[in-house]
C-alpha atoms as a PDB file:
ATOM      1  CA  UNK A   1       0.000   0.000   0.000  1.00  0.00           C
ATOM      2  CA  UNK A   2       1.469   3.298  -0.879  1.00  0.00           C
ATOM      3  CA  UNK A   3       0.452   6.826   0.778  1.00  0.00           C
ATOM      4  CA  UNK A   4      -1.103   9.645  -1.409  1.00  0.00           C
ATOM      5  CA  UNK A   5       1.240  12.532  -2.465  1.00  0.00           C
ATOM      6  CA  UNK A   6       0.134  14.366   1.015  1.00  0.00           C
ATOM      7  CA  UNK A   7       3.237  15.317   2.403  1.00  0.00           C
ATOM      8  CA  UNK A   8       6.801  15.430   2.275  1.00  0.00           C
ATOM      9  CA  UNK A   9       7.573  12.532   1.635  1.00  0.00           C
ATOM     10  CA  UNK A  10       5.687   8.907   0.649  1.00  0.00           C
ATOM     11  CA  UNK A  11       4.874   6.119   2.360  1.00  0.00           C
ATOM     12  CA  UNK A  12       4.802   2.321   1.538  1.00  0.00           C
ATOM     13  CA  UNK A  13       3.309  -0.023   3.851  1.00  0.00           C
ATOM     14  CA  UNK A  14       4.446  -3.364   3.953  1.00  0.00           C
ATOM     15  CA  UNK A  15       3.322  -6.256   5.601  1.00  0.00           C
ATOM     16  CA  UNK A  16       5.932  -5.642   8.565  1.00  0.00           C
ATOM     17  CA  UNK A  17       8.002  -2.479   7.762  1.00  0.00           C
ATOM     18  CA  UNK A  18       6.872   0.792   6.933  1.00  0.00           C
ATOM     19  CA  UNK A  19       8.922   2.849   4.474  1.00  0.00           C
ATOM     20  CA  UNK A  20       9.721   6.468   3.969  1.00  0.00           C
ATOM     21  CA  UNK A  21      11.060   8.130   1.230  1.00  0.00           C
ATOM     22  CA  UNK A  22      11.898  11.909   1.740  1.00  0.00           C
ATOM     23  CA  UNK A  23      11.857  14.144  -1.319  1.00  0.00           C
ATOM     24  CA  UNK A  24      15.071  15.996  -3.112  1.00  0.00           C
ATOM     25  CA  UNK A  25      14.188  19.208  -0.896  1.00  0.00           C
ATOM     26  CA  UNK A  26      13.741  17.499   2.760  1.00  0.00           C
ATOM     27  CA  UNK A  27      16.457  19.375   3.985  1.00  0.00           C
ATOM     28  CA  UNK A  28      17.287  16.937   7.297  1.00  0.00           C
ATOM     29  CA  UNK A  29      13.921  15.707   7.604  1.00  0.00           C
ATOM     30  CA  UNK A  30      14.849  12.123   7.516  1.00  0.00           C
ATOM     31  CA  UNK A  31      18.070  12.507   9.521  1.00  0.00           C
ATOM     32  CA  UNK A  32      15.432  14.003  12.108  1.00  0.00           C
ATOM     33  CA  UNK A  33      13.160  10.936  11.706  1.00  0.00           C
ATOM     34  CA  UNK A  34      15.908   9.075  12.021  1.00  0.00           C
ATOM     35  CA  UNK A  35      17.140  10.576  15.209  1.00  0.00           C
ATOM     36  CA  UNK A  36      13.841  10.358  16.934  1.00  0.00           C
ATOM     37  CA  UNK A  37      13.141   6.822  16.185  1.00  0.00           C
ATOM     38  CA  UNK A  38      16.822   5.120  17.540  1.00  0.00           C
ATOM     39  CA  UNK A  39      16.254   7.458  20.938  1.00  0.00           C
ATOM     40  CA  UNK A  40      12.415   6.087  21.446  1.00  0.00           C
ATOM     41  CA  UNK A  41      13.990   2.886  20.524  1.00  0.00           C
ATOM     42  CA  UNK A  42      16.698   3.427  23.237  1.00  0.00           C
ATOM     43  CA  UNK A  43      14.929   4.916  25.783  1.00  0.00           C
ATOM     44  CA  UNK A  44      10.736   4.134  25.091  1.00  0.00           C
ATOM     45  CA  UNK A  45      11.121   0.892  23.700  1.00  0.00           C
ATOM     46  CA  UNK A  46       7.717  -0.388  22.164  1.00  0.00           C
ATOM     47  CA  UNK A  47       6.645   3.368  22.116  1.00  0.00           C
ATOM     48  CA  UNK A  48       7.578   3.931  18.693  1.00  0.00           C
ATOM     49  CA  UNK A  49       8.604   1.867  15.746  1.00  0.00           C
ATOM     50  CA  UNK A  50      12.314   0.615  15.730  1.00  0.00           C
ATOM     51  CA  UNK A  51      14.375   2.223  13.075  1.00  0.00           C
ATOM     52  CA  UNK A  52      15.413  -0.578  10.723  1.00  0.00           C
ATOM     53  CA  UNK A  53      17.179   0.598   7.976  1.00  0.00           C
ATOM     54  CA  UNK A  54      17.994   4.840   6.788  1.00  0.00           C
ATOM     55  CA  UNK A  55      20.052   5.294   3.686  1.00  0.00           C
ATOM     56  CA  UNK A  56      19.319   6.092  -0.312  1.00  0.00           C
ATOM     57  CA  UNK A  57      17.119   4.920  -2.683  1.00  0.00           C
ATOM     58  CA  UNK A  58      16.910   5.922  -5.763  1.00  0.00           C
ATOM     59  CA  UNK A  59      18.854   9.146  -4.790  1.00  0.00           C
ATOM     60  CA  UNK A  60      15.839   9.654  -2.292  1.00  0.00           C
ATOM     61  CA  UNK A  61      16.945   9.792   1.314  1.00  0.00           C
ATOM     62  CA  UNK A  62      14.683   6.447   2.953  1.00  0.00           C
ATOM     63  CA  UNK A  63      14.022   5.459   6.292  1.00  0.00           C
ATOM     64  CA  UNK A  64      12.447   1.804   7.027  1.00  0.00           C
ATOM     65  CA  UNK A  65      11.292   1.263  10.350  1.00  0.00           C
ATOM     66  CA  UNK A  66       9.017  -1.703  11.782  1.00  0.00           C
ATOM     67  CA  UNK A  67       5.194  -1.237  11.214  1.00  0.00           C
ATOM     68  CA  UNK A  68       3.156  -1.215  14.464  1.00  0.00           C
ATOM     69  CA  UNK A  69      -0.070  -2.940  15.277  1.00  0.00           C
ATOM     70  CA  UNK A  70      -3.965  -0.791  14.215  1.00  0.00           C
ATOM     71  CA  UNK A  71      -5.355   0.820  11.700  1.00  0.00           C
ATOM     72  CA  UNK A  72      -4.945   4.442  10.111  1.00  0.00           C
ATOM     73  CA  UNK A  73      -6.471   7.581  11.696  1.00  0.00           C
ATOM     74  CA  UNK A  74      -7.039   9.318   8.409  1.00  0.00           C
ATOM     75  CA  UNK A  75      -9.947   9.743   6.777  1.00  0.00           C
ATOM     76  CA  UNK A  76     -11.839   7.593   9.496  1.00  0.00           C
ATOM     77  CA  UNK A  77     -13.902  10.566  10.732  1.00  0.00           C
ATOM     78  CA  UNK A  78     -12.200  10.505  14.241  1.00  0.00           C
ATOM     79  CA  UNK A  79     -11.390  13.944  14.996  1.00  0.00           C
ATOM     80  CA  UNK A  80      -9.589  14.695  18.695  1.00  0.00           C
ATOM     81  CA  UNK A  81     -11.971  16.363  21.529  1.00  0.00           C
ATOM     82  CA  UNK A  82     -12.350  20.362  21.493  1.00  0.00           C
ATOM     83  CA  UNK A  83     -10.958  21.719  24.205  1.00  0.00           C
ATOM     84  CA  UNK A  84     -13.597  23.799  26.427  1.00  0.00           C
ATOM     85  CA  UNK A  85     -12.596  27.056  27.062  1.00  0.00           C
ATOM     86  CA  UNK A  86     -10.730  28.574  30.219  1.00  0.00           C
ATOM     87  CA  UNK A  87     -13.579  30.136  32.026  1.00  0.00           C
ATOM     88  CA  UNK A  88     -13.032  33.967  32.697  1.00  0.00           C
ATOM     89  CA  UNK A  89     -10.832  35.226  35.180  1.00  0.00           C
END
């Protein structure tokens, strides 16, 4: 399964690995990804998925990490509770 063109970058789901390929312009986007996922990995493991595999491909910087357990968010109607507002002061 492959993302829409929605973002930055695209996204191929596979069965057990979920990867990401950056565009020409991502400035460190991916190195960023990259960072975050080895120190959830390191210190919130199970929190996050586990960096597998960063690199090139194509000429596309690419990060693979595991794919974690659920469905999607998008596009399922779920939208996140409104906050209420501060009452006055």
């Amino acid at each position: 399964m492959t993302s829409e063109r929605w973002s930055t970058h695209a996204v191929d789901l596979g069965t057990v690995t979920v990867t990401k390929r950056f565009g020409p312009q991502d400035g460190d986007r991916h190195a960023r990804e990259w960072r975050a996922l080895t120190l959830l990995a390191e210190h919130a493991p199970g929190l996050a998925p586990e960096p597998l595999h960063g690199g090139t491909d194509d000429g596309r910087p690419t990060v693979v990490m595991s794919r974690l357990p659920g469905a999607p968010l998008r596009g399922c109607g779920w939208a996140p509770a409104r906050r209420r507002p501060s009452p006055p002061r």
